[in-house]
N, C-alpha and C. Protein backbone atom coordinates (compact mmCIF):
# COMPACT_ATOMS: atom_id res chain seq x y z
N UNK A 1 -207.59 53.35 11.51
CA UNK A 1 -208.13 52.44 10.53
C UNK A 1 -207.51 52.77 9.18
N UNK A 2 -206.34 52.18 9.15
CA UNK A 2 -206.01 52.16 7.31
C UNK A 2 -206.49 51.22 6.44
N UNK A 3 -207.14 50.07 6.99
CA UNK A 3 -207.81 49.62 5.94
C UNK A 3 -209.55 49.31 5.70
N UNK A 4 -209.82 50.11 4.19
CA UNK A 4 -211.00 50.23 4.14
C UNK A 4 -211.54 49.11 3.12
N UNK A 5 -213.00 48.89 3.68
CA UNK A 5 -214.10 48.20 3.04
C UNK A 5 -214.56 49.07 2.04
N UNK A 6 -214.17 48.25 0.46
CA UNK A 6 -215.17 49.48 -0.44
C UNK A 6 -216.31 49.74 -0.62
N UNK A 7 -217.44 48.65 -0.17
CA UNK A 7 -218.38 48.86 0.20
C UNK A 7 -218.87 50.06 1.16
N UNK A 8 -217.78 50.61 1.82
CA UNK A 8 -218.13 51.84 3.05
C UNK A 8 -217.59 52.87 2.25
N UNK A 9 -216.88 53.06 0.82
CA UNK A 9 -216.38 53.72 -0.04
C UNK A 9 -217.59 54.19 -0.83
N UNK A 10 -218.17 53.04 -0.92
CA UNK A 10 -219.60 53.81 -2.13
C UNK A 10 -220.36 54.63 -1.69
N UNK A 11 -220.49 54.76 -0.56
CA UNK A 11 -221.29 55.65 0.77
C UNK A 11 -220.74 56.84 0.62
N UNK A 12 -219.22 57.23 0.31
CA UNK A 12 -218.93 58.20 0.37
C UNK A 12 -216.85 58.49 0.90
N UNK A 13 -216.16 59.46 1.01
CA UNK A 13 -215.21 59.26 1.63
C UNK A 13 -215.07 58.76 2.73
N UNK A 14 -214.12 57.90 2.85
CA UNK A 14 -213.86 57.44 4.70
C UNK A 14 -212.53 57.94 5.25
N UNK A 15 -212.83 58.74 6.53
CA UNK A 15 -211.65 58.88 7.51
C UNK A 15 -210.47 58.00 7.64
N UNK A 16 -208.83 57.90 7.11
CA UNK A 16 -208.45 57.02 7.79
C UNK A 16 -207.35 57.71 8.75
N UNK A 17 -207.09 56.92 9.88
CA UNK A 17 -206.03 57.76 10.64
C UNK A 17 -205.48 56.35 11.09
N UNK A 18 -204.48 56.23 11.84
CA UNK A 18 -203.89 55.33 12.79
C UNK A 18 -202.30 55.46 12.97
N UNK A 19 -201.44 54.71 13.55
CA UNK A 19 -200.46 54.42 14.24
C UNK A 19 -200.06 53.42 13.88
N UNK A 20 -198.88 53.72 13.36
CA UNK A 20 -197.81 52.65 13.04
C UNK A 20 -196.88 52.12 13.87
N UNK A 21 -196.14 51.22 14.44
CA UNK A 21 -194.82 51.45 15.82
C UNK A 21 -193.68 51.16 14.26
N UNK A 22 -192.65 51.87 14.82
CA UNK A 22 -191.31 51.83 13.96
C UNK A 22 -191.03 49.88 14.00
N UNK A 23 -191.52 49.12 14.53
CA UNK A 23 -191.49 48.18 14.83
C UNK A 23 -192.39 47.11 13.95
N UNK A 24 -193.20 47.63 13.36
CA UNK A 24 -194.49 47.13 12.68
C UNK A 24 -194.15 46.22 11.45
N UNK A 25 -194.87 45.27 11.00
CA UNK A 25 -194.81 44.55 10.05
C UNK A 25 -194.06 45.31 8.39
N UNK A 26 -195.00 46.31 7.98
CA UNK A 26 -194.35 47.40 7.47
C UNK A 26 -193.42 48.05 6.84
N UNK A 27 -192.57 48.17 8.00
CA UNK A 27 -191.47 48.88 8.09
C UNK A 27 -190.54 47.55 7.71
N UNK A 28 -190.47 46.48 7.72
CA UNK A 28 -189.38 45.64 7.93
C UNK A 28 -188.46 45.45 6.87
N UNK A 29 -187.35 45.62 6.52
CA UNK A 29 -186.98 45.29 5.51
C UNK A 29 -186.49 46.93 4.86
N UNK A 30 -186.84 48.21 5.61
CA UNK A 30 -186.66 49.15 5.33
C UNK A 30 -185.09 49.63 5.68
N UNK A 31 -184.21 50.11 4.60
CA UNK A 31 -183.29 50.91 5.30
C UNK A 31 -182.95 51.91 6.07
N UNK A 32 -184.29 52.30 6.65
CA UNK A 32 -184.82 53.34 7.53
C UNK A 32 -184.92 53.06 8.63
N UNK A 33 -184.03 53.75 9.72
CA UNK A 33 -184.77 53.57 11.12
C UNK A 33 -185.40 54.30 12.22
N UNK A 34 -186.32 54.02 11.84
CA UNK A 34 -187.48 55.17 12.60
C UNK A 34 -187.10 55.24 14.07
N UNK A 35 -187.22 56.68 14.35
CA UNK A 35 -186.99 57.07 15.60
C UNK A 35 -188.57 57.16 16.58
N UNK A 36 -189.60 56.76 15.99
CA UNK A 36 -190.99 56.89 16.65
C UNK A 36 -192.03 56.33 15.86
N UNK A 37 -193.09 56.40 16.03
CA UNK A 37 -194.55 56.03 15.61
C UNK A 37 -194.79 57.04 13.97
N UNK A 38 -194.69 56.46 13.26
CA UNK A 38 -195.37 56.81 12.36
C UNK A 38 -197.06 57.41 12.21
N UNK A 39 -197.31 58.62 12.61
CA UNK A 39 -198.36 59.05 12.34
C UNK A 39 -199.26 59.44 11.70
N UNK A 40 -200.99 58.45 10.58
CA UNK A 40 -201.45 58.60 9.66
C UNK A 40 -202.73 59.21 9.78
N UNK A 41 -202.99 60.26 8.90
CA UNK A 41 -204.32 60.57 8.66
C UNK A 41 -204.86 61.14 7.60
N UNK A 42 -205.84 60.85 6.73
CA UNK A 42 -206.41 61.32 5.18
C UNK A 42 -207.81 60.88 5.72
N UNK A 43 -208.16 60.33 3.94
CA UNK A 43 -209.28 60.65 3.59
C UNK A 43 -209.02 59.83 2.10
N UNK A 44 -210.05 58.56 2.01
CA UNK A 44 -209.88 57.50 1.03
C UNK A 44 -211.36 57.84 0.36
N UNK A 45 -211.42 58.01 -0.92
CA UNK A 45 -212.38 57.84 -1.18
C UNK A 45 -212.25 57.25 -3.20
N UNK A 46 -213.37 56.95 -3.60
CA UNK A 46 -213.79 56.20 -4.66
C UNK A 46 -213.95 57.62 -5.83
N UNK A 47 -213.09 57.10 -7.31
CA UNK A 47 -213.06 58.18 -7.93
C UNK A 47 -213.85 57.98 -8.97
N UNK A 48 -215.21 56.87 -8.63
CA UNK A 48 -216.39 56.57 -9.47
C UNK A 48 -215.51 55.88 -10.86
N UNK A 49 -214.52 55.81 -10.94
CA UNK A 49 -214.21 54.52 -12.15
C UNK A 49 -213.51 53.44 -11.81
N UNK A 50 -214.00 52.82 -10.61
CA UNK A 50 -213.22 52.02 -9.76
C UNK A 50 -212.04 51.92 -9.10
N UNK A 51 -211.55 53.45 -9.18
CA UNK A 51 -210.42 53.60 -8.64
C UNK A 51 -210.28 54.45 -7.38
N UNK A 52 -209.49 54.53 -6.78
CA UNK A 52 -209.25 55.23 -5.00
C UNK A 52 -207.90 55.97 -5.29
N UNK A 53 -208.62 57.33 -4.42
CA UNK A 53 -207.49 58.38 -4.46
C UNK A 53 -207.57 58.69 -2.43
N UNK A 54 -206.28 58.60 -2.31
CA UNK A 54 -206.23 58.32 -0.38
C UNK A 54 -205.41 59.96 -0.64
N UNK A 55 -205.82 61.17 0.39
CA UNK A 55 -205.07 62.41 0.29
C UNK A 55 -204.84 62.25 2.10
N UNK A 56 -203.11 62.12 2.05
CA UNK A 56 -203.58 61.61 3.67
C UNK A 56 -202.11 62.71 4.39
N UNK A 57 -202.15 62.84 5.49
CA UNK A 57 -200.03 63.05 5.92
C UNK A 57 -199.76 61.83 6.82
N UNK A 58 -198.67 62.17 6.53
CA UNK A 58 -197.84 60.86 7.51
C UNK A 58 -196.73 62.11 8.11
N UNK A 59 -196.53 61.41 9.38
CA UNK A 59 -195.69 62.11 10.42
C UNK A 59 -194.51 61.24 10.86
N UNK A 60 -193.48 61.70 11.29
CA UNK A 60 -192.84 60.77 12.07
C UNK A 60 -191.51 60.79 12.01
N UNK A 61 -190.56 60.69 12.90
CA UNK A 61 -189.10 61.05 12.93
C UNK A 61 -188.21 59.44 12.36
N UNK A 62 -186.95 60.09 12.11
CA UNK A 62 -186.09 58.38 11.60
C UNK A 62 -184.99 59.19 12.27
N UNK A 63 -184.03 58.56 12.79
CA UNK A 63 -182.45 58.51 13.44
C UNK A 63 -181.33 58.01 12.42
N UNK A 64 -180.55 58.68 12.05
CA UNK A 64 -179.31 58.32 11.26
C UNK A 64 -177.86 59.29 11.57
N UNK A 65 -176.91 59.17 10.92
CA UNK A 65 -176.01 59.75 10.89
C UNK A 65 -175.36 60.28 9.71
N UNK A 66 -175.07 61.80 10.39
CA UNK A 66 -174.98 62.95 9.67
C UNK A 66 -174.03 62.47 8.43
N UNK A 67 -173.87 62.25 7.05
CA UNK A 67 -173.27 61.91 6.29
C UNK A 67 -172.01 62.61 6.15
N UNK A 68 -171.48 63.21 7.08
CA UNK A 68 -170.03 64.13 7.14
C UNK A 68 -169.25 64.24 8.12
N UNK A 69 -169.96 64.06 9.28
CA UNK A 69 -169.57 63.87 10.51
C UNK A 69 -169.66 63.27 11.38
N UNK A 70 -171.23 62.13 10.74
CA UNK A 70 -171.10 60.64 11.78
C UNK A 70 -172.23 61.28 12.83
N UNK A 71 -172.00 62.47 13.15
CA UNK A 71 -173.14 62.68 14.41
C UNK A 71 -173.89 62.19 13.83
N UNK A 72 -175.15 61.61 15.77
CA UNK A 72 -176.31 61.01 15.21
C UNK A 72 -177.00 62.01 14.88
N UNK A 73 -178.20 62.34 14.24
CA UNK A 73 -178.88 63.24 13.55
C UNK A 73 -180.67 62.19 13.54
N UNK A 74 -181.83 63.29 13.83
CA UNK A 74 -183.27 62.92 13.75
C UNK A 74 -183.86 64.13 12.88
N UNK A 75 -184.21 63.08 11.97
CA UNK A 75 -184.64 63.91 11.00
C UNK A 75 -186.55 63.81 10.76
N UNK A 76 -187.24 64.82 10.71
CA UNK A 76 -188.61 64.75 10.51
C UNK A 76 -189.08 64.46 9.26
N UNK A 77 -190.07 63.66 9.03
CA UNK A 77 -190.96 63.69 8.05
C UNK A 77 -192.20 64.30 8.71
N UNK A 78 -192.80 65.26 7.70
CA UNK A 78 -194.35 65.44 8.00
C UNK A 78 -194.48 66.25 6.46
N UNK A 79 -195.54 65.28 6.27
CA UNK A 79 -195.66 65.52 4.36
C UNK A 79 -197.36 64.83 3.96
N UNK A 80 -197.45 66.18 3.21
CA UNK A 80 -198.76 65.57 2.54
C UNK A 80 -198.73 64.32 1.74
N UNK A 81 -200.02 63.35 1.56
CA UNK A 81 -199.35 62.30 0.20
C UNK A 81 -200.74 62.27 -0.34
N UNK A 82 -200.49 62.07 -1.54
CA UNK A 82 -201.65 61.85 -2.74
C UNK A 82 -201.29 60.56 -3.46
N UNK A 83 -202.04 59.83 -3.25
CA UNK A 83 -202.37 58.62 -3.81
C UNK A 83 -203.06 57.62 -4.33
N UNK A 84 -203.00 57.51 -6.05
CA UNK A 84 -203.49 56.11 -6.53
C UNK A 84 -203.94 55.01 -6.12
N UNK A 85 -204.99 54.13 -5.71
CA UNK A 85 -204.88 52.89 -6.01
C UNK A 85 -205.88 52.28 -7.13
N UNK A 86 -205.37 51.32 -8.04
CA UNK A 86 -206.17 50.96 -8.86
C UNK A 86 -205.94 49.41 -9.61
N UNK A 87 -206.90 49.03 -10.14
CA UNK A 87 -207.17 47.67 -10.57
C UNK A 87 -207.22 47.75 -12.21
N UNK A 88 -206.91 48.31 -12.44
CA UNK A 88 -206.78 48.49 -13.80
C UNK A 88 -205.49 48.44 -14.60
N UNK A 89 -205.25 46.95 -15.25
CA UNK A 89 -204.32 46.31 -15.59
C UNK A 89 -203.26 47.61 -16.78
N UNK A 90 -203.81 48.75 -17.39
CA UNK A 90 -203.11 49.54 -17.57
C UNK A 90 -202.17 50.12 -17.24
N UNK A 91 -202.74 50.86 -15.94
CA UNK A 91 -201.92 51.92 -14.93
C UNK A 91 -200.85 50.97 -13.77
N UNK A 92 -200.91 49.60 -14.36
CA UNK A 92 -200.01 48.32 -13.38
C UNK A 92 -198.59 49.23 -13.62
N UNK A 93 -198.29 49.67 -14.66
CA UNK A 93 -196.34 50.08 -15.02
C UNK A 93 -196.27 51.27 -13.81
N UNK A 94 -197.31 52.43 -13.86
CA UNK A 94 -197.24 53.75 -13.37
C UNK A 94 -196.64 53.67 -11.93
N UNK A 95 -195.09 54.15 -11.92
CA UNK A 95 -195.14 53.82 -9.99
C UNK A 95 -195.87 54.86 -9.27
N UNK A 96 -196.69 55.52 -9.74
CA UNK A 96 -197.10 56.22 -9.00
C UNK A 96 -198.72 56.09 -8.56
N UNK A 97 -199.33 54.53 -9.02
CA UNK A 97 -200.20 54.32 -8.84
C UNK A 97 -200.05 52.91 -7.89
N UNK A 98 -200.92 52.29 -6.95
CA UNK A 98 -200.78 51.10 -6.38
C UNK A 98 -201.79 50.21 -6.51
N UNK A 99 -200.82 48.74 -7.06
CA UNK A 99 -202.31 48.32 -7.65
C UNK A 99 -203.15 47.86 -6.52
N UNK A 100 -204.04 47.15 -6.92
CA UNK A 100 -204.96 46.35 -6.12
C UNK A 100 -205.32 45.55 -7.21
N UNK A 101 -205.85 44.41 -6.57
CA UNK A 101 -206.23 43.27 -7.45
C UNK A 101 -208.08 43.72 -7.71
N UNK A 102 -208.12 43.00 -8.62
CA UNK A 102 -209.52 43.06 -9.70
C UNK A 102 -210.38 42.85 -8.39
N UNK A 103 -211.56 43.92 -8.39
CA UNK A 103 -212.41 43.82 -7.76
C UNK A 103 -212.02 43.51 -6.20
N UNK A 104 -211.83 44.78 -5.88
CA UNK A 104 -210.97 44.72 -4.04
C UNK A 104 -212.48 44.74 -3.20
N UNK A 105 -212.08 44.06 -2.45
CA UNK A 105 -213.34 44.28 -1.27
C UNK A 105 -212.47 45.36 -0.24
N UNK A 106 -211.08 45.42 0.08
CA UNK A 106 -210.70 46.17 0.84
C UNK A 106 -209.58 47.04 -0.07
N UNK A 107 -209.50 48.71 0.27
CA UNK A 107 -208.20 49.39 0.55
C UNK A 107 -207.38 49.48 1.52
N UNK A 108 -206.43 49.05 1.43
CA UNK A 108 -205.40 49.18 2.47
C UNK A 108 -203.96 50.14 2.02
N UNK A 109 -204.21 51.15 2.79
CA UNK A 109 -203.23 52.31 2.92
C UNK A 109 -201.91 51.97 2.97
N UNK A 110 -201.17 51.00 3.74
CA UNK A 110 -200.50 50.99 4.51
C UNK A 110 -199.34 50.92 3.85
N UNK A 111 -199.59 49.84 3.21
CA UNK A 111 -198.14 49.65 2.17
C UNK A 111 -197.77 51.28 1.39
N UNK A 112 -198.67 52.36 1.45
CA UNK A 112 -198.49 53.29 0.70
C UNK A 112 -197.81 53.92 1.45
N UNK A 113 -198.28 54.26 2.77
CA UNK A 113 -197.82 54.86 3.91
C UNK A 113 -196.11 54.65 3.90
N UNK A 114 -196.05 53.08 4.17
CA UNK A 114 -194.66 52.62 3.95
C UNK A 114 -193.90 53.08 3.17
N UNK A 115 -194.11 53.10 1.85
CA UNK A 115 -193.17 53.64 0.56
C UNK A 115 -193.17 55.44 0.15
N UNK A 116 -194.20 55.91 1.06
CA UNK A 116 -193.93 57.21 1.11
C UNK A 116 -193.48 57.96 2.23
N UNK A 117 -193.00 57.26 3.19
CA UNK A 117 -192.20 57.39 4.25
C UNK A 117 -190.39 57.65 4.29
N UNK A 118 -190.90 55.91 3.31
CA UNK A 118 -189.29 55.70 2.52
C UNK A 118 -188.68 56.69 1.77
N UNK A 119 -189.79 56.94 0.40
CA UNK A 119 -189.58 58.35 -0.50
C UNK A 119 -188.77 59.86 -0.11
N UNK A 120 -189.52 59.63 1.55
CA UNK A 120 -189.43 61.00 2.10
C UNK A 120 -188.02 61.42 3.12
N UNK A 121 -187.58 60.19 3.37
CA UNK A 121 -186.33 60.11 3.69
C UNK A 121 -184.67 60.68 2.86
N UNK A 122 -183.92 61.28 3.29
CA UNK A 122 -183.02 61.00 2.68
C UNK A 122 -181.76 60.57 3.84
N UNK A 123 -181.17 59.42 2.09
CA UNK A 123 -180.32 58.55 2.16
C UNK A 123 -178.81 59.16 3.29
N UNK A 124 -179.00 60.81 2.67
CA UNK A 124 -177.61 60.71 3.34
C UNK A 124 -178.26 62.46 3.92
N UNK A 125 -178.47 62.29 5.03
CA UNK A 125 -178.96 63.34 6.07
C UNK A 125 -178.02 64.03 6.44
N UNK A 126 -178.03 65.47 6.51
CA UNK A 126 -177.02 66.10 7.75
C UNK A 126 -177.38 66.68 9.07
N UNK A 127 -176.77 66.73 9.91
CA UNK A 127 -176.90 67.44 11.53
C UNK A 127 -177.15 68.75 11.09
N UNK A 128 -176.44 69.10 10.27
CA UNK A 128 -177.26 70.92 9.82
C UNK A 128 -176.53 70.92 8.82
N UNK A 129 -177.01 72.02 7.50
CA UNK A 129 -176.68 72.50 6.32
C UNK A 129 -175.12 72.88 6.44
N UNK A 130 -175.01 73.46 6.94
CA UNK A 130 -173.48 73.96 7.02
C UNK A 130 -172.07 73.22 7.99
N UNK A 131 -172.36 71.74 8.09
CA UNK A 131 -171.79 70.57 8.21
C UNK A 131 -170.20 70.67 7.91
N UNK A 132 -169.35 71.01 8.64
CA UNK A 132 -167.90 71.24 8.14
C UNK A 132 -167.73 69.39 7.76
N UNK A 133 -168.30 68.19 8.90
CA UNK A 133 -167.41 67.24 8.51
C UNK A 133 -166.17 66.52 8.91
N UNK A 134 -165.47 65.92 8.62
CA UNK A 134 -164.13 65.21 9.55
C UNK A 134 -162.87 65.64 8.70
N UNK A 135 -161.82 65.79 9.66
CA UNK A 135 -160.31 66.08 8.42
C UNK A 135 -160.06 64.85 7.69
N UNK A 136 -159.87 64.95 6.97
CA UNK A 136 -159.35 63.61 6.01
C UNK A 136 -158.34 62.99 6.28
N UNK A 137 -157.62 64.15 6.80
CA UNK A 137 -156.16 63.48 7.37
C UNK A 137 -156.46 62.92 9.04
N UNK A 138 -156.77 63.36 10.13
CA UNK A 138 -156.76 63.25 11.45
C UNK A 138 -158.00 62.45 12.26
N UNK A 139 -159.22 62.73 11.01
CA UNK A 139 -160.45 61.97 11.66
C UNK A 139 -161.32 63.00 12.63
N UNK A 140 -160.55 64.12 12.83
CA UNK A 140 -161.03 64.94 13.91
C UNK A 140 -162.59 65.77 13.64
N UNK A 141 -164.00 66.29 14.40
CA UNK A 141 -164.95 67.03 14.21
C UNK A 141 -164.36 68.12 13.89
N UNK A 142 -164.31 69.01 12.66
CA UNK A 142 -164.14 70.00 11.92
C UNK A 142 -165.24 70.94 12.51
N UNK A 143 -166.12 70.65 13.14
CA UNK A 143 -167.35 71.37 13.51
C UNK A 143 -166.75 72.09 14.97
N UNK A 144 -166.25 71.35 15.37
CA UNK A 144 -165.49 71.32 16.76
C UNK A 144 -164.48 72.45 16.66
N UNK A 145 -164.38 72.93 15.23
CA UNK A 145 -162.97 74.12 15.63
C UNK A 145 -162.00 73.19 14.50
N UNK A 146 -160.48 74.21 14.27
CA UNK A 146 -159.57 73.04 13.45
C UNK A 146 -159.20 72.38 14.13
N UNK A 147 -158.41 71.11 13.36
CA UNK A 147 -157.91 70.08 14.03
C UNK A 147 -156.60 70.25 14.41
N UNK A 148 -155.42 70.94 13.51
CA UNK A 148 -154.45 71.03 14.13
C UNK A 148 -153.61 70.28 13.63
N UNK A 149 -154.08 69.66 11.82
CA UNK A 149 -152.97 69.49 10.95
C UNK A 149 -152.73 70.17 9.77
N UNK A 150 -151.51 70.45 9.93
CA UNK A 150 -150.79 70.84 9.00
C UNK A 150 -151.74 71.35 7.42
N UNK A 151 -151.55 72.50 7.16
CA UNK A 151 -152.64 73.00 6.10
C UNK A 151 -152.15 72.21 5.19
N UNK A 152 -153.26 72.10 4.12
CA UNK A 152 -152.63 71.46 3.19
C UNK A 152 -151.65 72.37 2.21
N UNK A 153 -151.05 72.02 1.83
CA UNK A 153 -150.40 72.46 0.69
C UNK A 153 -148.67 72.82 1.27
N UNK A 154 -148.56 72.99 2.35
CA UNK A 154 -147.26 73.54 3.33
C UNK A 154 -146.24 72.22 3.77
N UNK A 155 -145.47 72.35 3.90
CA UNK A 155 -143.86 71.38 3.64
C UNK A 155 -143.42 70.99 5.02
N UNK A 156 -143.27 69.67 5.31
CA UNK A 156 -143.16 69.14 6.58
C UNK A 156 -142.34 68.54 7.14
């Protein structure tokens, strides 16, 4: 359940957890491509000045390629998130707050989930830290051992 009734907010914090598919409304439009289910769970609650603070993790793997060598590469997210939402035409600039319109009957997580998924990604991933990469000249996996051209700098 990521999205809450604030009415079940005034009562107190509410549990949220659920399941995303890499497939989901969501995700669409993301330059990310998830390798699995996005996995959510916090805790939404009301910070008595009409505003909601959600302290939740999100889980979940994305598939890309290693920015040096092209291998495919799965990279994990699993990260705490702390998050804003609020109706208060002030804090509208802050990206670190999400609005909601004046007087919400519901919170909905999700879009947050989404953009801190995104956040948590990076653009250009490697297969491991110490990534030799391709020859510039031959195209060949440098990881693989040398390639077997000519060093640079030597007369041919």
């Amino acid at each position: 359940m990521l999205r809450v009734q604030v009415r079940q907010l005034q009562q107190g914090p509410v549990a949220t957890e659920g399941t995303l598919e890499p497939d989901a409304p969501p995700f669409a439009g993301l330059a990310v491509r998830l390798a699995e289910p996005v996995e959510v769970d916090g805790e939404l609650q009301e910070t008595g000045a009409g505003d909601f603070v959600w302290r939740g993790h999100v889980r979940t793997r994305f598939a890309g390629e290693c920015r040096r060598c092209l291998a495919p590469v799965t990279v994990a997210v699993d990260d705490d998130v702390d998050v804003v939402f609020s109706a208060d035409p002030d804090l509208a600039d802050d990206p670190s707050v999400y609005v909601l319109d004046p007087d919400p009957d519901v919170v909905d997580v999700t879009e947050a989930v989404r953009e801190e998924v995104a956040l948590r990604v990076s653009a250009f991933p490697l297969c491991r830290p110490d990534c030799k990469g391709l020859c510039a000249r031959c195209g060949a996996d440098l990881n693989a051992g040398p390639c077997g051209c000519a060093v640079a700098g030597s007369t041919s």
